[in-house]
Every structure is written in structure tokens, then in C-alpha cells.
Protein backbone atom coordinates (compact mmCIF):
# COMPACT_ATOMS: atom_id res chain seq x y z
CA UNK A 1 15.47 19.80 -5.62
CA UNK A 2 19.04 18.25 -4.98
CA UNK A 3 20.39 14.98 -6.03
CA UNK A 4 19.52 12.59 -9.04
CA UNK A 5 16.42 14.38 -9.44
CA UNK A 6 18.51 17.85 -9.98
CA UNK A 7 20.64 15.86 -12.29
CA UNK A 8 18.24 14.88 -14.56
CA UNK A 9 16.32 17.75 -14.67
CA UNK A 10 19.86 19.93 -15.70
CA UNK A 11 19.98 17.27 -18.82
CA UNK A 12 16.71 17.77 -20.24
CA UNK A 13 16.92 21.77 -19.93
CA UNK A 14 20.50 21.17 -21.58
CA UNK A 15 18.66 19.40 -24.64
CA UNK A 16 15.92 21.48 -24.36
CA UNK A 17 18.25 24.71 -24.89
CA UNK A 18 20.92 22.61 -26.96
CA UNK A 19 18.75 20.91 -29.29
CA UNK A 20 17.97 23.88 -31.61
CA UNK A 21 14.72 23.20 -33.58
CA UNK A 22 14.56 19.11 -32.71
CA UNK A 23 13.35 20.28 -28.96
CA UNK A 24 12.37 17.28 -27.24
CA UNK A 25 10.25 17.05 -23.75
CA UNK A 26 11.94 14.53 -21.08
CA UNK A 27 9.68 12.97 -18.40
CA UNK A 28 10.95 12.86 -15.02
CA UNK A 29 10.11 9.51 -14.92
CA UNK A 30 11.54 8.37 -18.47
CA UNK A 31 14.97 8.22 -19.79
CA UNK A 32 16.61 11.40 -20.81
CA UNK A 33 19.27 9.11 -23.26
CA UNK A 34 17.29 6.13 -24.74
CA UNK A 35 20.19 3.31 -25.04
CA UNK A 36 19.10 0.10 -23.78
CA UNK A 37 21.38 -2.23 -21.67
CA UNK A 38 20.90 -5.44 -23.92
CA UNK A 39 22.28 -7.54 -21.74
CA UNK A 40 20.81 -6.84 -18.47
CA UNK A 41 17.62 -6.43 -20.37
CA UNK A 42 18.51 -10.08 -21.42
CA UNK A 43 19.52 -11.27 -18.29
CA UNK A 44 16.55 -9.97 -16.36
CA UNK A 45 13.95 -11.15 -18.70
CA UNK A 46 15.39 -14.44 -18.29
CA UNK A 47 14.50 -14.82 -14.48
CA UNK A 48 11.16 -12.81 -15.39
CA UNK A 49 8.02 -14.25 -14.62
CA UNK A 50 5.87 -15.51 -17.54
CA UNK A 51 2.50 -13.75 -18.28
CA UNK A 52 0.74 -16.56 -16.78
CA UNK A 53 2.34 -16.64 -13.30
CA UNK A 54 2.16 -12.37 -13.61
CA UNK A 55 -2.05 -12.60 -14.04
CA UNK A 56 -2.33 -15.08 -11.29
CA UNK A 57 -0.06 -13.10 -8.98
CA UNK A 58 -2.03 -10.10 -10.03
CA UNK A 59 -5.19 -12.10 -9.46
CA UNK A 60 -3.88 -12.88 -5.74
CA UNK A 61 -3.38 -9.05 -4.85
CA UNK A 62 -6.56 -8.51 -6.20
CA UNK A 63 -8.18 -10.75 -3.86
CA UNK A 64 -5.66 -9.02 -0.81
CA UNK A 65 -6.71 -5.67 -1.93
CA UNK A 66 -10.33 -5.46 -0.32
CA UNK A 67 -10.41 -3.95 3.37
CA UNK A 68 -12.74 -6.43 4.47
CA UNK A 69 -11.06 -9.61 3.04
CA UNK A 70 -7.80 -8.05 4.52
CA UNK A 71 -9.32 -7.74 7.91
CA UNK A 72 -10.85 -11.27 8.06
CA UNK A 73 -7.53 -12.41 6.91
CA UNK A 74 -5.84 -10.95 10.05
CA UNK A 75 -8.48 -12.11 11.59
CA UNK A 76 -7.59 -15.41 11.18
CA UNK A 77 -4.19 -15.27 11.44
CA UNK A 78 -4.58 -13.48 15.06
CA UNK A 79 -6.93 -16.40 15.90
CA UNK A 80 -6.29 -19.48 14.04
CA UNK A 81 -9.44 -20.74 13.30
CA UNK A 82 -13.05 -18.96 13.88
CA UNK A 83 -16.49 -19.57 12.28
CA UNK A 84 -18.46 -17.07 10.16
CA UNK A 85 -20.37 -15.87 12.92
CA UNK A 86 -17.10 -14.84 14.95
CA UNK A 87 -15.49 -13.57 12.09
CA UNK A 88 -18.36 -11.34 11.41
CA UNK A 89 -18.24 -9.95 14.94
CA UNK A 90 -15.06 -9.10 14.96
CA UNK A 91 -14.52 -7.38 11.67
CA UNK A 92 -18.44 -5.87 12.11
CA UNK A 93 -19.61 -6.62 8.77
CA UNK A 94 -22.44 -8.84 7.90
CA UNK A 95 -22.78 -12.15 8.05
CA UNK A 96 -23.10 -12.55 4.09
CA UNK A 97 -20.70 -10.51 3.47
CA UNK A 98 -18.23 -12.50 5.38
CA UNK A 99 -19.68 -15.78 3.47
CA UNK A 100 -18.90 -14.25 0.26
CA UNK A 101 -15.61 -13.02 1.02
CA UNK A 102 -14.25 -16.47 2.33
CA UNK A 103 -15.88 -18.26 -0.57
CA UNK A 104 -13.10 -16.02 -2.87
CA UNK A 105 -10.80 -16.80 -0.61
CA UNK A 106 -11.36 -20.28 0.03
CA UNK A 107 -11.41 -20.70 -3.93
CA UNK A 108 -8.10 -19.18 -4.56
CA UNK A 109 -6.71 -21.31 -1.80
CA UNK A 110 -6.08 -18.48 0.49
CA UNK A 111 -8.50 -20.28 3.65
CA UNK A 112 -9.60 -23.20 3.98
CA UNK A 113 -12.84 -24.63 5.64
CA UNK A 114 -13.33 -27.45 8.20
CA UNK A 115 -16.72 -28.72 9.29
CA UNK A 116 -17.76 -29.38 12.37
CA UNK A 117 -21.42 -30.54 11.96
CA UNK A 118 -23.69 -27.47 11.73
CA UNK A 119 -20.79 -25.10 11.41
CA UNK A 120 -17.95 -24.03 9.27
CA UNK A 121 -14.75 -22.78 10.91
CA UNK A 122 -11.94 -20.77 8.43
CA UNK A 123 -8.29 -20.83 8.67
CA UNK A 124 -5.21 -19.58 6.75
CA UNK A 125 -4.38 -22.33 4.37
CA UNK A 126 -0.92 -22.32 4.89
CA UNK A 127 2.33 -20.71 6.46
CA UNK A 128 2.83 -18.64 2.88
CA UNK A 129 -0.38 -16.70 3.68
CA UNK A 130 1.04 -16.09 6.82
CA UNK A 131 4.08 -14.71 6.28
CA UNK A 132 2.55 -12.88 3.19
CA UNK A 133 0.55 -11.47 5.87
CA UNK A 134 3.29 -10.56 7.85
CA UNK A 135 5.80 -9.49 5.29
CA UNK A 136 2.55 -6.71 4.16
CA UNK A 137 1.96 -5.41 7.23
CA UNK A 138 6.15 -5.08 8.33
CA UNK A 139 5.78 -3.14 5.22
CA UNK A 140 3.24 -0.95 6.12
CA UNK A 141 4.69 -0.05 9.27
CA UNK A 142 8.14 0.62 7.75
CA UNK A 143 6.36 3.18 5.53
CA UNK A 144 5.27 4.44 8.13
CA UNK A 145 6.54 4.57 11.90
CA UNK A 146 3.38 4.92 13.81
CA UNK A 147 0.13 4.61 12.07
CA UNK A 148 -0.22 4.09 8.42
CA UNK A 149 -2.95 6.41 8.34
CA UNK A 150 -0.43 9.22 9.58
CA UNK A 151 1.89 8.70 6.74
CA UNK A 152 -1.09 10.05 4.62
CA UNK A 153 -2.09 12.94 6.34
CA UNK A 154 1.51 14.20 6.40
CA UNK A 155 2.24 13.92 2.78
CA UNK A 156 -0.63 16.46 1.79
């Protein structure tokens, strides 16, 4: 281990050995010193989000975090506009399934529908969808060079 990680880890087995009988066990992932920053605490929970906007963001990635919604979504954004029957050819799912998984999405304002008679054709509401779309998959791939599924495989 080298770095900040080393660093840390050096403090806690200094307390450890240092602290006599008042041993205390340090998380790599918590503080080793507990002294809080009061005013970038402050400052950052003033541009926080409030709990509100948090559930309904949480609520969005919710709906995003299905494999078959995500796929549909692409979907669309690769084609614009397709009906359910299209849509479930090219993701291979079900019909129904397909229904149901636009109706969430069309409820949350993530598609929207246009008739035309018999049929009901689905595209991205709007350009934020699209470039949340975008901005995901960007991510993915700088995770990852190559296939996402590779970066997987090669941590184990």
C-alpha cells in the first residue's frame, strides 16, 4: 500500500500503540482526527440539495437503474421515435413488458407518447434525457476502456 492510504493507516497503528488503555479502531474509510471544518461544512450545505429534490433525484436513478428501461432508453435515443412493437424487437423483451416500462417512464416525464391512430410511438422527452444518456454512458466507458463488462472481470 503506498500513498494516502499508507498514511492513514501509519496514524491509526500510531493511536492504536500510543493510546495506552483508550485504544480506539479507525476505519479506512472514516476520519482518523474527528474535527469538523465548520465552515466548509457551512458553505457546502448551503448549495446542498434539499431532501425533496434528493428523493426525486433518487427516484429518477431508480427508474435509470433497470437493464431493460436502460436499453429502451438507448433505444430511443439511437432512433428517435419507434412504437412498442419495434421497441420490443429490438431490445427482445416482451411486448408487455415494454408497455409497462414506458408507462414509468412516460409518468416521470422521461418519454413521451404521440399517437398516430392505432399506434403509439415513444420518444425521449427532451435534450436533458439525452445528454443524461450520454453523459452515463461517456462514463461507463471512461471506467472502462473497452467493454464495461471487462472492467469487472479484471478486478476479481
Amino acid at each position: 500500500m503506498t500513498g494516502a492510504g499508507e498514511g492513514v493507516l501509519l496514524k491509526a497503528l500510531y493511536l492504536h500503540m500510543y493510546s495506552g488503555m483508550n485504544t480506539k479502531t479507525v476505519s479506512m474509510d472514516g476520519c482518523v482526527y474527528n474535527v469538523i471544518d465548520s465552515a466548509r461544512v457551512t458553505a457546502t450545505q448551503e448549495r446542498l440539495i434539499d431532501r425533496s429534490e434528493a428523493s426525486r433525484l433518487a427516484e429518477l436513478f431508480r427508474l435509470l437503474g433497470d437493464a431493460t428501461r436502460a436499453r429502451l432508453l438507448f433505444a430511443l435515443l439511437e432512433a428517435g421515435e419507434l412504437c412498442v412493437c419495434d421497441l420490443a424487437a429490438t431490445v427482445e423483451v416482451p411486448e408487455t413488458s415494454v408497455s409497462q416500462a414506458l408507462r414509468l417512464l412516460r409518468t416521470a416525464s422521461i418519454v413521451r407518447a404521440r399517437r398516430d391512430g392505432r399506434m403509439m410511438y415513444y420518444r425521449l422527452d427532451d435534450e436533458h434525457v439525452r445528454l443524461l444518456l450520454d453523459l452515463s454512458r461517456e462514463h461507463l466507458r471512461h471506467q472502462s476502456p473497452g467493454n464495461a463488462g471487462d472492467s469487472a472481470q479484471a478486478g476479481r
